[in-house]
N, C-alpha and C. Protein backbone atom coordinates (compact mmCIF):
# COMPACT_ATOMS: atom_id res chain seq x y z
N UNK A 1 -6.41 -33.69 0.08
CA UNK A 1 -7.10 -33.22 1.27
C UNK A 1 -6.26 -32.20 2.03
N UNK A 2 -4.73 -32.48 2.25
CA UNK A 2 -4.23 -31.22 2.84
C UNK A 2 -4.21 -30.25 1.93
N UNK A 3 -3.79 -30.26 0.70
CA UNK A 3 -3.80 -28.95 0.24
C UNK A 3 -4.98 -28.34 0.30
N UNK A 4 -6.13 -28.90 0.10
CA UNK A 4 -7.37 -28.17 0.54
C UNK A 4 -7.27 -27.44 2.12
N UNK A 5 -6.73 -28.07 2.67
CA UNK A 5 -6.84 -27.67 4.76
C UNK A 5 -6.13 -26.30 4.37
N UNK A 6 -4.94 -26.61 3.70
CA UNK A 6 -3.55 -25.53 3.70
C UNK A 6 -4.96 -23.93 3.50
N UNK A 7 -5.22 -24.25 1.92
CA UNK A 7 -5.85 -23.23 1.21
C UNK A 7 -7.40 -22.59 1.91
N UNK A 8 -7.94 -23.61 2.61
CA UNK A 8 -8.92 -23.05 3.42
C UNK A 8 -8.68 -22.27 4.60
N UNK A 9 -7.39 -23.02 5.32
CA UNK A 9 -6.62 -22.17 6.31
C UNK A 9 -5.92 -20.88 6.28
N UNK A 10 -5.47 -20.54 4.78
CA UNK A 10 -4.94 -19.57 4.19
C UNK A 10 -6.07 -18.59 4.05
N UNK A 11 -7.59 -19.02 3.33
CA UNK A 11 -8.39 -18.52 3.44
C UNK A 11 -9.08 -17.44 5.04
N UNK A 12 -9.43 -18.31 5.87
CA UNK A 12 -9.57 -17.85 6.53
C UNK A 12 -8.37 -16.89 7.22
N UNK A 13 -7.48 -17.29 7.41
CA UNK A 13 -6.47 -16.04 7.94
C UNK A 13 -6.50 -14.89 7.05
N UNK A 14 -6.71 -14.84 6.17
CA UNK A 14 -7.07 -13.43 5.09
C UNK A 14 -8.17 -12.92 5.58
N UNK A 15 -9.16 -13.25 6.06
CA UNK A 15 -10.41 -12.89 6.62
C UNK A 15 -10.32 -11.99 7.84
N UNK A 16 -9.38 -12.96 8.74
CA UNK A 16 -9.02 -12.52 10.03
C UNK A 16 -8.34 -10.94 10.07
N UNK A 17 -6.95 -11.67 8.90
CA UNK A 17 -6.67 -10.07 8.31
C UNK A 17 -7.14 -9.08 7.93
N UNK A 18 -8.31 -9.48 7.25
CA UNK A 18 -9.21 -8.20 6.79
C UNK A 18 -9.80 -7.51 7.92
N UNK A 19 -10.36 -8.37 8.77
CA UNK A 19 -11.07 -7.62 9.61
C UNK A 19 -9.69 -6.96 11.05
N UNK A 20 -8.66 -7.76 11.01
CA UNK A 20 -7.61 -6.82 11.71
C UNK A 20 -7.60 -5.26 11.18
N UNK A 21 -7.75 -5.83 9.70
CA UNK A 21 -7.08 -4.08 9.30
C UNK A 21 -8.31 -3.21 9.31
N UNK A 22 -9.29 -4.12 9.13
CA UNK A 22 -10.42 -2.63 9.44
C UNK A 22 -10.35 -2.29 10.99
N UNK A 23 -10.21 -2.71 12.28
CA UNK A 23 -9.91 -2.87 13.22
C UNK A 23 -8.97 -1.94 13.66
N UNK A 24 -8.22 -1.99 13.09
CA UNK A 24 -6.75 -0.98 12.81
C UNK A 24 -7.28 0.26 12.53
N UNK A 25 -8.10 0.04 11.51
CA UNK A 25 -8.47 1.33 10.98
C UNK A 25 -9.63 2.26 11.59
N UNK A 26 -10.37 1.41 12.28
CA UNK A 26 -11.06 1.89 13.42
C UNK A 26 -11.08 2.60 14.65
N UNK A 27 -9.66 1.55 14.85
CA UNK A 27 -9.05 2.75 16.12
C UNK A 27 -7.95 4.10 16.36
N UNK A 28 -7.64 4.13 14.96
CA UNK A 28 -7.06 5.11 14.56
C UNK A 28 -8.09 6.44 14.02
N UNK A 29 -9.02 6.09 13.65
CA UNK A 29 -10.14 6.84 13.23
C UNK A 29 -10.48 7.31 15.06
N UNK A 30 -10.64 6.14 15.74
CA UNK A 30 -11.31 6.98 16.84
C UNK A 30 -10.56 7.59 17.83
N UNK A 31 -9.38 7.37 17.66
CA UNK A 31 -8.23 7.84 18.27
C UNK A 31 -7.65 9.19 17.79
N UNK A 32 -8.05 9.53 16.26
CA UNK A 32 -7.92 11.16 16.16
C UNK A 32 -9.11 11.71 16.27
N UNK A 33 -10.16 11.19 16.65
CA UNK A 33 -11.93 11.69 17.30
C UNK A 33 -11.17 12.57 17.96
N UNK A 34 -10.91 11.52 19.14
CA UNK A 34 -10.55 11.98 20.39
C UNK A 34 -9.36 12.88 20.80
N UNK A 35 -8.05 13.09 19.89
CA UNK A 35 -7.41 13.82 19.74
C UNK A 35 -7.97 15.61 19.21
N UNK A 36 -8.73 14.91 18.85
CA UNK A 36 -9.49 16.29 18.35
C UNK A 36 -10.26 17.05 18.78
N UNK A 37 -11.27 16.13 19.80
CA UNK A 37 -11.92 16.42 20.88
C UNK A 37 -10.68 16.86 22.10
N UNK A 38 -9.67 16.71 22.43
CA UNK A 38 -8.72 17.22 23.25
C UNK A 38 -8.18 18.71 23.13
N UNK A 39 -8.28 18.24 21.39
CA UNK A 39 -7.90 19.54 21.56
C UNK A 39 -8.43 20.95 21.28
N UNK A 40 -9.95 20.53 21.10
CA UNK A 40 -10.71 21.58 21.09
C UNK A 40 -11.02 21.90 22.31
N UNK A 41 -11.35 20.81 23.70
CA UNK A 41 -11.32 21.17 24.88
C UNK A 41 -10.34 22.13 25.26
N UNK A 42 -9.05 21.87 24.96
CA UNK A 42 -8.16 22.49 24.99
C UNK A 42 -8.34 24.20 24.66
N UNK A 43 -8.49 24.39 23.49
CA UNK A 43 -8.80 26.03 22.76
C UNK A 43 -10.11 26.32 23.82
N UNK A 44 -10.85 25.51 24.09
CA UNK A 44 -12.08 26.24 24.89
C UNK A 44 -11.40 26.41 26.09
N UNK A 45 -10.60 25.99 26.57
CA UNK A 45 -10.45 26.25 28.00
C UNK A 45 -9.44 27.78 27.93
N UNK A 46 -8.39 27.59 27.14
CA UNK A 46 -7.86 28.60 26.86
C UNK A 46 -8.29 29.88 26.46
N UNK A 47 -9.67 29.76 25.92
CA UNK A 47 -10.84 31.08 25.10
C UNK A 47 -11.47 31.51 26.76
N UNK A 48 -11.93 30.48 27.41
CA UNK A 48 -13.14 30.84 28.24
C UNK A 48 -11.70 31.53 29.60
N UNK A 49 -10.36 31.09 29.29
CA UNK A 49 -9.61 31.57 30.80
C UNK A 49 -9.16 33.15 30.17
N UNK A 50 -9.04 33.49 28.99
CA UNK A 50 -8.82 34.62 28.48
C UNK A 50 -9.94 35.29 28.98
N UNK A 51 -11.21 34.78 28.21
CA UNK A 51 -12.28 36.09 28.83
C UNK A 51 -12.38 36.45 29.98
N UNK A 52 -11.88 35.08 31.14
CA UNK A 52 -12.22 34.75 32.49
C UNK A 52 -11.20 36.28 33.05
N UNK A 53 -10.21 36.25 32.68
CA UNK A 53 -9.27 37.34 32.89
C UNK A 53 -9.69 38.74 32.40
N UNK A 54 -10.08 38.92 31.25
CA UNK A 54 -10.49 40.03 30.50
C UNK A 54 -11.64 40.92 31.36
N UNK A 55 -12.63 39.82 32.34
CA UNK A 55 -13.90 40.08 32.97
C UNK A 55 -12.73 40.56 34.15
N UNK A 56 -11.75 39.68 34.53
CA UNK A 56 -10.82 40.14 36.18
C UNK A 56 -10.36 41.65 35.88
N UNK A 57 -10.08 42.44 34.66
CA UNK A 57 -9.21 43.42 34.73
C UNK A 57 -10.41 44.72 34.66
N UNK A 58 -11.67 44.03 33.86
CA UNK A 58 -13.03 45.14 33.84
C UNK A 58 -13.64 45.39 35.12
N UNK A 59 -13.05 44.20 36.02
CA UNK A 59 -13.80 44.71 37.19
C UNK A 59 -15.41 43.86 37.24
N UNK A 60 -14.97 42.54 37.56
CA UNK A 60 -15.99 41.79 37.96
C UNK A 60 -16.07 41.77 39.27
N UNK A 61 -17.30 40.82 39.77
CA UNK A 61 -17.10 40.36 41.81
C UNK A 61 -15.73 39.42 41.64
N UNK A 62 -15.81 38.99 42.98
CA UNK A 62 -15.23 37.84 43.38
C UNK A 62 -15.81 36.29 43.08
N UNK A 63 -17.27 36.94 43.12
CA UNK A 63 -18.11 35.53 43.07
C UNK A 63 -17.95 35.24 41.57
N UNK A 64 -18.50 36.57 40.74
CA UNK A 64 -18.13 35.86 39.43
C UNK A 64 -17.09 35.44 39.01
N UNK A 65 -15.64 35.76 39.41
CA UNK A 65 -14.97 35.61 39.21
C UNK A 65 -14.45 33.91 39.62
N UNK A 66 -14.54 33.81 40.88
CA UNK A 66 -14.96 32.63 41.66
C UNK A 66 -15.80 31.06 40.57
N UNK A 67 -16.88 31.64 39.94
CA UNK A 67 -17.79 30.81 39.31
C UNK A 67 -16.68 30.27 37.62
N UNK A 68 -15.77 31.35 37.32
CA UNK A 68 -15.35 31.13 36.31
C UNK A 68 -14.39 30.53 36.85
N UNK A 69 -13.27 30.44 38.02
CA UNK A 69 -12.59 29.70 38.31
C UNK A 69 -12.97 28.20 38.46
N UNK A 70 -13.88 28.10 39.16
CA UNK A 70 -14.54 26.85 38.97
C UNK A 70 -15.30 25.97 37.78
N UNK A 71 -15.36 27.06 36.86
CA UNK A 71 -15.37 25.95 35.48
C UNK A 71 -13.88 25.90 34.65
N UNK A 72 -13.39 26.97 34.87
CA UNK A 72 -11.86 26.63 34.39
C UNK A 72 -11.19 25.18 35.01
N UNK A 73 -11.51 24.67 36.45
CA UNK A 73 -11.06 23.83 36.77
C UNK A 73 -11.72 22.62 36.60
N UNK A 74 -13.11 23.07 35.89
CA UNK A 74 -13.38 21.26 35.61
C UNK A 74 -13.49 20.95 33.98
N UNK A 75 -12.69 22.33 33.23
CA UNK A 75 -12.61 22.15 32.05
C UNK A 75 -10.81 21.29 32.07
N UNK A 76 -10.31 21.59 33.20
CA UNK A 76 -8.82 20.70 33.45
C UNK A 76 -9.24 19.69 33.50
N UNK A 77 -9.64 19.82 34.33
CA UNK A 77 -10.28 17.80 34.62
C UNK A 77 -11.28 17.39 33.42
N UNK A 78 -11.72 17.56 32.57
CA UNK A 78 -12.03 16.95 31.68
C UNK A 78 -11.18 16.76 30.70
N UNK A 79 -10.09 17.62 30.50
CA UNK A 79 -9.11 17.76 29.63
C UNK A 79 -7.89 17.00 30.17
N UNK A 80 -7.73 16.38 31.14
CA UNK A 80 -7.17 15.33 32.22
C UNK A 80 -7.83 13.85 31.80
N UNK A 81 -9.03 14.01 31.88
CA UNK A 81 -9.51 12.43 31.84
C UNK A 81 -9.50 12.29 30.33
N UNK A 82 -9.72 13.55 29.44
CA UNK A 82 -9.64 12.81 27.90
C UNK A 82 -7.86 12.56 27.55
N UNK A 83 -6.82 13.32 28.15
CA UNK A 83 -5.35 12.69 27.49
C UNK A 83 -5.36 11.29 28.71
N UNK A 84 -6.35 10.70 29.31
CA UNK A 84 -6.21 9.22 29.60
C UNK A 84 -6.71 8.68 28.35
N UNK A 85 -7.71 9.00 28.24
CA UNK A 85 -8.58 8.20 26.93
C UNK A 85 -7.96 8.46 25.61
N UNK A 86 -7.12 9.13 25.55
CA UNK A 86 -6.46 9.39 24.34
C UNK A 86 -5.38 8.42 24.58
N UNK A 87 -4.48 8.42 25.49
CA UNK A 87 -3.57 7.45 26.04
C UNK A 87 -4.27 6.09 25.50
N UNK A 88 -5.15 6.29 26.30
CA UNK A 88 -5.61 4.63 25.93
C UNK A 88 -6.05 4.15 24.55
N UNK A 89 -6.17 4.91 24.02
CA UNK A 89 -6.86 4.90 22.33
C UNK A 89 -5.82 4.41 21.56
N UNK A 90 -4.51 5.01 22.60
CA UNK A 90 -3.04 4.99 22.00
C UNK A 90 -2.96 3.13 21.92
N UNK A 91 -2.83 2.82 22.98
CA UNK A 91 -2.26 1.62 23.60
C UNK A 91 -3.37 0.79 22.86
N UNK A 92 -4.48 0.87 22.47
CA UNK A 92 -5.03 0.15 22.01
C UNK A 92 -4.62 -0.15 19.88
N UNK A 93 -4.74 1.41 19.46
CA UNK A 93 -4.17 1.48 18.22
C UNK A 93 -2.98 0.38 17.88
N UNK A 94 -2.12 0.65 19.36
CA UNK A 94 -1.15 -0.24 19.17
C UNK A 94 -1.26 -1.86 19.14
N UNK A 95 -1.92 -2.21 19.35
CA UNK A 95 -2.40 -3.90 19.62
C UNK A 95 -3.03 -3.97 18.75
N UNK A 96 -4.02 -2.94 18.10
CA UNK A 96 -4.63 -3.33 16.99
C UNK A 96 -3.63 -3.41 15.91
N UNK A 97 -2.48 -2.82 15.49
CA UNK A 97 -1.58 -2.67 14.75
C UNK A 97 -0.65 -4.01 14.69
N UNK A 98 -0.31 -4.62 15.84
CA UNK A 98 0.83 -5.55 16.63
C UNK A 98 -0.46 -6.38 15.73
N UNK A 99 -1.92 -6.91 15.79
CA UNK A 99 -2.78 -8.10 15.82
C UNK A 99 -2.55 -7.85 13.97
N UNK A 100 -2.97 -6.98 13.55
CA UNK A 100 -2.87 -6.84 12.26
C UNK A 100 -1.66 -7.64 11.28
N UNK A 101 -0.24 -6.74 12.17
CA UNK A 101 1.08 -7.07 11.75
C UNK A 101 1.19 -9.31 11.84
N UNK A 102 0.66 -9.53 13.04
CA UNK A 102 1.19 -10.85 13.30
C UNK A 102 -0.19 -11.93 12.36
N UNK A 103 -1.25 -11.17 12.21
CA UNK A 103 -2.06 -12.05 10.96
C UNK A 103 -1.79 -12.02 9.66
N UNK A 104 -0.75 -10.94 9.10
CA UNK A 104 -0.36 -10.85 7.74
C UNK A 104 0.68 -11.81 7.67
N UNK A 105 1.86 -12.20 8.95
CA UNK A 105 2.78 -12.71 8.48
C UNK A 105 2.23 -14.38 8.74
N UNK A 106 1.15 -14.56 9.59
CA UNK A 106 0.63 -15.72 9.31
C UNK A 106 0.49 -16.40 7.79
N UNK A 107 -0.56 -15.13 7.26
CA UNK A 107 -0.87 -15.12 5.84
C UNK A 107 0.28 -15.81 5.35
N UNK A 108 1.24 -14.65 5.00
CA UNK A 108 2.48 -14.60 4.43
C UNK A 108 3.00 -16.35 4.65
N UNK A 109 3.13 -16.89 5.63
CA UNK A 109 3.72 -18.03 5.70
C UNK A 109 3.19 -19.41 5.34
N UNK A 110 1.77 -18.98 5.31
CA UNK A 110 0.54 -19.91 5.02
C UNK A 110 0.91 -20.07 3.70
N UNK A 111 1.06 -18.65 2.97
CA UNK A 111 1.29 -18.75 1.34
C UNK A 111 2.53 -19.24 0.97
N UNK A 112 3.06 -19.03 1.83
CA UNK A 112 4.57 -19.61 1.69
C UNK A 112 4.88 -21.53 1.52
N UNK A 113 3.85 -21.69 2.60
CA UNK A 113 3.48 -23.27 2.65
C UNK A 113 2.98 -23.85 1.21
N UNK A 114 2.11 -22.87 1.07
CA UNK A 114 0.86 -23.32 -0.12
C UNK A 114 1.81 -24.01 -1.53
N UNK A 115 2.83 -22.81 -1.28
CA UNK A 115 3.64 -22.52 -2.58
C UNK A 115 4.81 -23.47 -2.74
N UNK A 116 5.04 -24.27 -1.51
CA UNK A 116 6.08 -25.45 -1.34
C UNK A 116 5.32 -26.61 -1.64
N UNK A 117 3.96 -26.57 -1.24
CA UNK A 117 2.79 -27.89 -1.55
C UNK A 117 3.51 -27.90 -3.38
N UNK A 118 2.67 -26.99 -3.65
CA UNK A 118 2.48 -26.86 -5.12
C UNK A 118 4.09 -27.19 -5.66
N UNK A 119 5.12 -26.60 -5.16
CA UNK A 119 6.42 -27.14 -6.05
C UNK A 119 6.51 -28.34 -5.77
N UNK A 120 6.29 -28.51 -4.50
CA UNK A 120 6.89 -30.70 -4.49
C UNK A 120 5.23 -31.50 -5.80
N UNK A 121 4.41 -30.72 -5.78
CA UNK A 121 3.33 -31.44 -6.23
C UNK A 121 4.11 -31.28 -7.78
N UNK A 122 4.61 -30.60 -8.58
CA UNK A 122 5.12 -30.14 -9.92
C UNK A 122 6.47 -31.29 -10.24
N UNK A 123 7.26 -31.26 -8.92
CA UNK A 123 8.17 -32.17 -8.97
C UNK A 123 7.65 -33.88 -9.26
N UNK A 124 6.56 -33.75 -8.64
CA UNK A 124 6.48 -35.15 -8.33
C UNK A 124 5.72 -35.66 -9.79
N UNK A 125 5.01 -34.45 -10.05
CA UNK A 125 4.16 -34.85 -11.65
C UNK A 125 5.60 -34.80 -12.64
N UNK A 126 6.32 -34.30 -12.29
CA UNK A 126 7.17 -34.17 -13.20
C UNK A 126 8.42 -36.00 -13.42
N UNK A 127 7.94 -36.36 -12.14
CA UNK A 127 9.25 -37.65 -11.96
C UNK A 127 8.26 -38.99 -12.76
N UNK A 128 7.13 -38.71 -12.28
CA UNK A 128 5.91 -39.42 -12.66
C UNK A 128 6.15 -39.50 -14.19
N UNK A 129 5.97 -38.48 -14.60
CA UNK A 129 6.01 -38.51 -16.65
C UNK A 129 7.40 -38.54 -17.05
N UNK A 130 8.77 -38.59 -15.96
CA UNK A 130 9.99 -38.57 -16.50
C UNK A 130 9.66 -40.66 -16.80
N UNK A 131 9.41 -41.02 -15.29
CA UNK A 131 9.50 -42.74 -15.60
C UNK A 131 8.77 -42.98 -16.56
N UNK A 132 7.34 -42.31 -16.84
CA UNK A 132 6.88 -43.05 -17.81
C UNK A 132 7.49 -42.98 -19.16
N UNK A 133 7.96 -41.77 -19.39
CA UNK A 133 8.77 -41.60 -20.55
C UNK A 133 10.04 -42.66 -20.80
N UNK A 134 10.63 -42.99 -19.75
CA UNK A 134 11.33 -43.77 -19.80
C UNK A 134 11.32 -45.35 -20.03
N UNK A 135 9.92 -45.56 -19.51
CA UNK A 135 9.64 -46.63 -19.46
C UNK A 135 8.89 -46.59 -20.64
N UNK A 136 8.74 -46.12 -21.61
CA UNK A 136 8.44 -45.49 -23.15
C UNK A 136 9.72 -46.35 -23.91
N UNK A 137 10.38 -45.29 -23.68
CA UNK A 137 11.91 -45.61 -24.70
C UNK A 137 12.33 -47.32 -24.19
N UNK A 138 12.22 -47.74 -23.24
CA UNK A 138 12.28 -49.03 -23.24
C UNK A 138 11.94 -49.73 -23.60
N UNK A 139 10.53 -49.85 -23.18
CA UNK A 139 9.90 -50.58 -24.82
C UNK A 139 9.88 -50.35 -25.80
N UNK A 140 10.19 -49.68 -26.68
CA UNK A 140 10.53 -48.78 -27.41
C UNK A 140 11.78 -49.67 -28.17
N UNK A 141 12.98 -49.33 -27.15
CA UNK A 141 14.22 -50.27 -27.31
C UNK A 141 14.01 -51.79 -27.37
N UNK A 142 13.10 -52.61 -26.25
CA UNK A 142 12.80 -53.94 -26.61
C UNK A 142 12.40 -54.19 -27.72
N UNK A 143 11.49 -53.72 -28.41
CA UNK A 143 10.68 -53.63 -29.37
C UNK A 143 11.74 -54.17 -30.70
N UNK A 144 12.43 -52.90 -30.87
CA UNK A 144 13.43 -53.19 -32.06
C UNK A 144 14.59 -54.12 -32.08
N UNK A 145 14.80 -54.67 -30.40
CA UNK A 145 15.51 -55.82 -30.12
C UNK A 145 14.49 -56.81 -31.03
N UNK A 146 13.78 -56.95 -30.10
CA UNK A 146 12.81 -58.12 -30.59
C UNK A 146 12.70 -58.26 -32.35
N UNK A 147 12.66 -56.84 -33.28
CA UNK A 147 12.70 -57.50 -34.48
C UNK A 147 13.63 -57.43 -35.35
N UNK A 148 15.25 -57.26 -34.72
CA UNK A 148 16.14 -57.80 -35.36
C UNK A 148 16.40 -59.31 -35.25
């Protein structure tokens, strides 16, 4: 009955693991989304402040000029709130990584258990057929007492 608990318990922590590592792998996937999305915000803001300038030296108004300042500044602030969310994508990758790491060595020790069950179980079959063997040759030995 325990070795069954051991091996079902072993079981399921492999499960757990599996789905850690897809987990893992999830937030690393969405964590270079969003790196990517940063940094294309990024090239756009840098494209649209070039032209924004290019229009300042041709001789735009003030107002237009004005209107492009004001999306330059909420292309910052969006490019502000995504290196939070990238941050955080971070900090999360990381826990998903840390949850991953600490269910494998569960695994790992579970199997480790499994594998000490099984040697004392080998030992013990093994002491089992040493006595009987022994208790073989004994009668064995009575035997030929008996018919001298």
């Amino acid at each position: 009955m325990a070795r069954r608990a051991l091996h079902l318990m072993e079981q399921r922590l492999a499960e757990q693991e599996q789905q850690a590592a897809r987990d893992y792998a999830a937030a690393r996937q969405q964590l270079d989304q969003f790196k990517t999305q940063l940094n294309n915000l990024e090239d756009y803001r840098r494209g649209y402040l070039k032209q924004a300038l290019a229009k300042g030296k041709d001789g735009t108004t003030a107002d237009g000029f004005h209107q492009y300042q004001l999306f330059i500044q909420k292309l910052e602030l969006a490019g502000q709130q995504q290196m939070k969310t990238v941050f955080q994508m971070e900090q999360n990758l990381n826990k998903a990584h840390q949850n991953w790491i600490e269910l494998q060595t569960k695994r790992k020790a579970m199997l480790h258990l499994i594998e000490q069950d099984r040697h004392r179980e080998v030992i013990r079959q093994d002491k089992i057929e040493q006595k009987q063997l022994d208790e073989y040759a004994q009668m064995a030995f009575q035997r030929r007492l008996s018919e001298v």
